[in-house]
N, C-alpha and C. Protein backbone atom coordinates (compact mmCIF):
# COMPACT_ATOMS: atom_id res chain seq x y z
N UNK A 1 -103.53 123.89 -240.50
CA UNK A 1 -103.90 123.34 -241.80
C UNK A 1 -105.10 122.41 -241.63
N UNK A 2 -105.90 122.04 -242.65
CA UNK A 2 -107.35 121.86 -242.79
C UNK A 2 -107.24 120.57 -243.47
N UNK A 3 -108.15 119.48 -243.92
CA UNK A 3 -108.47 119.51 -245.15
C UNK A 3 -109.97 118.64 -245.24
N UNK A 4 -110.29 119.18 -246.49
CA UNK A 4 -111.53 119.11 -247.02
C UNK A 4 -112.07 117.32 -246.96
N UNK A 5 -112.96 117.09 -245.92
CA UNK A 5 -113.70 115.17 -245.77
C UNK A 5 -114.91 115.65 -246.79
N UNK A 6 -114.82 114.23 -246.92
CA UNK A 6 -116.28 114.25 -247.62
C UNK A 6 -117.17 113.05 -246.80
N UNK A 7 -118.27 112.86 -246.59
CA UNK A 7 -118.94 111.38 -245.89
C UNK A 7 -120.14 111.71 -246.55
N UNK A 8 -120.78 110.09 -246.92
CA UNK A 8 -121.87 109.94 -247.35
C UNK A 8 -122.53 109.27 -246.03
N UNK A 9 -123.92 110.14 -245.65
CA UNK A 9 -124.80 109.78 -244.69
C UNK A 9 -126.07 109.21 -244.50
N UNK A 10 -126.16 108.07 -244.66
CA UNK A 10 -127.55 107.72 -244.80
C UNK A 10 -129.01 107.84 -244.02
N UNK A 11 -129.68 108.71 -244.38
CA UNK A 11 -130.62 108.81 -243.60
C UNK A 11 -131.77 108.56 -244.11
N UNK A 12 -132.89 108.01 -242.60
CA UNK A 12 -133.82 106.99 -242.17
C UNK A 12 -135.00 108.44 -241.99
N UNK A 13 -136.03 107.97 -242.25
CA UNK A 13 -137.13 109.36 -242.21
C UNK A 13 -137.61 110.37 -243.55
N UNK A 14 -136.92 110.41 -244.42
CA UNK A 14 -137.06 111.67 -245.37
C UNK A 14 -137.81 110.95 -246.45
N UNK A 15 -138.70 111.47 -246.57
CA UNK A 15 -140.53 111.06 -247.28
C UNK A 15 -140.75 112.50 -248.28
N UNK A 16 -139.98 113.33 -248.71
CA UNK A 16 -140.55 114.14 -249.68
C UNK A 16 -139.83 115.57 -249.62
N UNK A 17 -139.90 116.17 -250.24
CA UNK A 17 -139.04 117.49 -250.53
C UNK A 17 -139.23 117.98 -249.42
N UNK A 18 -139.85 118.75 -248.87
CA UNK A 18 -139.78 119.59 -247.75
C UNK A 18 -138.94 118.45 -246.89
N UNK A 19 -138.57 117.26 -246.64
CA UNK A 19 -137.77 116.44 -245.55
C UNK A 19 -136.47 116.91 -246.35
N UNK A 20 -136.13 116.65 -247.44
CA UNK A 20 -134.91 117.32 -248.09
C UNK A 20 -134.67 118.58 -248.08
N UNK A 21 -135.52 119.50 -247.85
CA UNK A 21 -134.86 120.58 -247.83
C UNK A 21 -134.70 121.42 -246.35
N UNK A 22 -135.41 120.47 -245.15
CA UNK A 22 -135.34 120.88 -244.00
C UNK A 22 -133.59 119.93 -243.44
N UNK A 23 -133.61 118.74 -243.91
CA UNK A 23 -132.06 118.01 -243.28
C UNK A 23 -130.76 119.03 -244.49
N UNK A 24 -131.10 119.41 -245.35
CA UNK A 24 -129.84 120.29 -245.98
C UNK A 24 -129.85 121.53 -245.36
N UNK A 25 -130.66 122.21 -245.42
CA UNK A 25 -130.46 123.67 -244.25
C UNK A 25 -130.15 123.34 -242.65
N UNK A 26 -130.46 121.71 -242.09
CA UNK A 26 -129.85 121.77 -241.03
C UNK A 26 -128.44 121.24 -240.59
N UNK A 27 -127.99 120.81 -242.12
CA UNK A 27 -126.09 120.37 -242.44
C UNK A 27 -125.68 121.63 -242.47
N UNK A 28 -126.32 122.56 -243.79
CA UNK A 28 -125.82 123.78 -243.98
C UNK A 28 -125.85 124.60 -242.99
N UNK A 29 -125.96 124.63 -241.52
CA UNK A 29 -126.43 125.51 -240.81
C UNK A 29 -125.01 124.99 -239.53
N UNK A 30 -124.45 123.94 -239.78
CA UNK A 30 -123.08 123.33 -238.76
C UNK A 30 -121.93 124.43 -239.10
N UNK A 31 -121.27 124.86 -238.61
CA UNK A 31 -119.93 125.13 -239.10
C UNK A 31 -118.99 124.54 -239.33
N UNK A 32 -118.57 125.29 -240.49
CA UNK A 32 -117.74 124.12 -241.31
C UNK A 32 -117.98 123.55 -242.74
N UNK A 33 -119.50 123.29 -242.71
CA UNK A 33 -119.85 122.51 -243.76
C UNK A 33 -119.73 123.50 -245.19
N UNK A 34 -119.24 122.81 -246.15
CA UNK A 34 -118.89 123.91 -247.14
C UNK A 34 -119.77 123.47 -248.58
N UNK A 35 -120.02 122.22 -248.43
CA UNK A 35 -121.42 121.53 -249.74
C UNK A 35 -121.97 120.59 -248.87
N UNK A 36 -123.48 120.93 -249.10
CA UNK A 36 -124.13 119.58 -248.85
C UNK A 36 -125.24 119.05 -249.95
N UNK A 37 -125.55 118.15 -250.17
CA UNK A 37 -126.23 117.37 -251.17
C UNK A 37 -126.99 116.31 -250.77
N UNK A 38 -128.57 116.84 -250.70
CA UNK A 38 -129.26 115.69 -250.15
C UNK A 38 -130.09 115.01 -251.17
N UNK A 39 -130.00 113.71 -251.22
CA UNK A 39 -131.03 112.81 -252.29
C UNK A 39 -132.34 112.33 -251.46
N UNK A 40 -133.72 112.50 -251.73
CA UNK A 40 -134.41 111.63 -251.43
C UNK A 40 -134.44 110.69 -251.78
N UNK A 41 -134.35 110.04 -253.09
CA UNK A 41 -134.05 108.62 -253.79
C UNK A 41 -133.30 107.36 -253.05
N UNK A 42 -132.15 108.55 -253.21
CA UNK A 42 -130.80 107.49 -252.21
C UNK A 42 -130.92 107.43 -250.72
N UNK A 43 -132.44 108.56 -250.20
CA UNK A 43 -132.26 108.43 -248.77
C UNK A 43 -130.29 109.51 -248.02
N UNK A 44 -129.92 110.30 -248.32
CA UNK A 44 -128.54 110.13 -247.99
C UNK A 44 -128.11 111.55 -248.34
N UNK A 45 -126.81 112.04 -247.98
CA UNK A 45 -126.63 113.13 -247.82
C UNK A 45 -125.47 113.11 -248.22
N UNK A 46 -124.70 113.93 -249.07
CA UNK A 46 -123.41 113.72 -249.03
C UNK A 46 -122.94 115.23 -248.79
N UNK A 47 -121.58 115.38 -247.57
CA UNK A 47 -121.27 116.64 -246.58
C UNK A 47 -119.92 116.42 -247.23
N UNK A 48 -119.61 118.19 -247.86
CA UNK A 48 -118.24 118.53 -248.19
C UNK A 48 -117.75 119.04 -246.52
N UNK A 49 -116.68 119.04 -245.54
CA UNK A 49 -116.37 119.91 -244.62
C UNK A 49 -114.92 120.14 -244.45
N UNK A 50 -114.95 120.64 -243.40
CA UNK A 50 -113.64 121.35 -242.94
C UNK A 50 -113.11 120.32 -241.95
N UNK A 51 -112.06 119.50 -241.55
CA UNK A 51 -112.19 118.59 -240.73
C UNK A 51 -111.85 119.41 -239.31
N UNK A 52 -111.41 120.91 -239.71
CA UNK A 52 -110.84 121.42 -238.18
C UNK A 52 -111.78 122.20 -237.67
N UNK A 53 -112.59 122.11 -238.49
CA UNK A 53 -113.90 123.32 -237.69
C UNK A 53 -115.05 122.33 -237.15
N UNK A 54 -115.68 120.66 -238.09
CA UNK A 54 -116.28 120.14 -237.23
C UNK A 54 -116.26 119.24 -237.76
N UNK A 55 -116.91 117.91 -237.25
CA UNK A 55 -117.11 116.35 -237.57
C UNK A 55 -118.32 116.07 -237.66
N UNK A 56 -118.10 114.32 -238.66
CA UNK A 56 -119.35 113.92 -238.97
C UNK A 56 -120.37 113.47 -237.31
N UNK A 57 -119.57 113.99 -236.18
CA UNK A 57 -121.21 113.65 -235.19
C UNK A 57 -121.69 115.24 -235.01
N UNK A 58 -121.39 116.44 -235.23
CA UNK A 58 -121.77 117.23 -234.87
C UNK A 58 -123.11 117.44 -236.15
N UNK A 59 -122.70 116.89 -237.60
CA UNK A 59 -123.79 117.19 -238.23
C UNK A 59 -124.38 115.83 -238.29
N UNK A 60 -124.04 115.15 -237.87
CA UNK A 60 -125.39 113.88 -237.17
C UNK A 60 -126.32 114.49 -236.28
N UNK A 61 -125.98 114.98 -235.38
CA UNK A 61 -126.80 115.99 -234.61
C UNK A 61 -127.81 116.63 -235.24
N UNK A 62 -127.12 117.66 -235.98
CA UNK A 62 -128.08 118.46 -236.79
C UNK A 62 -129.00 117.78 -237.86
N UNK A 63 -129.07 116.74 -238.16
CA UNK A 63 -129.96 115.87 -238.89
C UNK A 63 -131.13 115.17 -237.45
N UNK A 64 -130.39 115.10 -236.38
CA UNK A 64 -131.64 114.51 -235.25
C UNK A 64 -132.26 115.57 -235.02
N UNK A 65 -131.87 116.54 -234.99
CA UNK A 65 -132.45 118.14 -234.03
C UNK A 65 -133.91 118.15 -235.14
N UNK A 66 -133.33 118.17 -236.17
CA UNK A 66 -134.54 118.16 -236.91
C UNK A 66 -135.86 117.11 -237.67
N UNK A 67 -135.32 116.00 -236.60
CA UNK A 67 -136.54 115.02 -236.39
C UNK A 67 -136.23 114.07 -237.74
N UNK A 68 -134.41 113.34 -238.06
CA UNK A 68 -134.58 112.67 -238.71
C UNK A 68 -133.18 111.83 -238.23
N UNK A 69 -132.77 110.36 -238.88
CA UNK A 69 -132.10 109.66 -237.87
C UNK A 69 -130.70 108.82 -239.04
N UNK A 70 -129.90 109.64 -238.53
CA UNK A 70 -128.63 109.39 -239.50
C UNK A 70 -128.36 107.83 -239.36
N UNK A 71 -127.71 106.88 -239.86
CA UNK A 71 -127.24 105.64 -240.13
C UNK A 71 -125.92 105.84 -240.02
């Protein structure tokens, strides 16, 4: 049995759409993740997941891989 986390992630770096739409294809790209929602405004990300398939450091990761720096 599963169930569905949610975490709001704040991230440091994202200056304009293409930064938003490169850190959401690299949440959406973790397994597991089932919504993600990135604001430039708010700086921040908010990740629907699976808690048994992965955790909030594996898509911390995937926000560094792509040259930006979770809080």
């Amino acid at each position: 049995m599963f169930s569905l986390v949610q975490e709001t992630i704040k991230i440091e770096g994202m200056e304009c759409d293409h930064c938003v739409m490169r850190v959401g294809r690299a949440i959406a790209s973790v397994e597991g993740v089932v919504e993600v929602d990135v604001s430039l405004e708010k700086k921040e990300a908010v990740v629907d997941f699976e808690d048994n398939r992965t955790d909030s450091g594996k898509i911390r990761d995937a926000i560094r891989d792509v040259g930006y720096e979770p809080l």
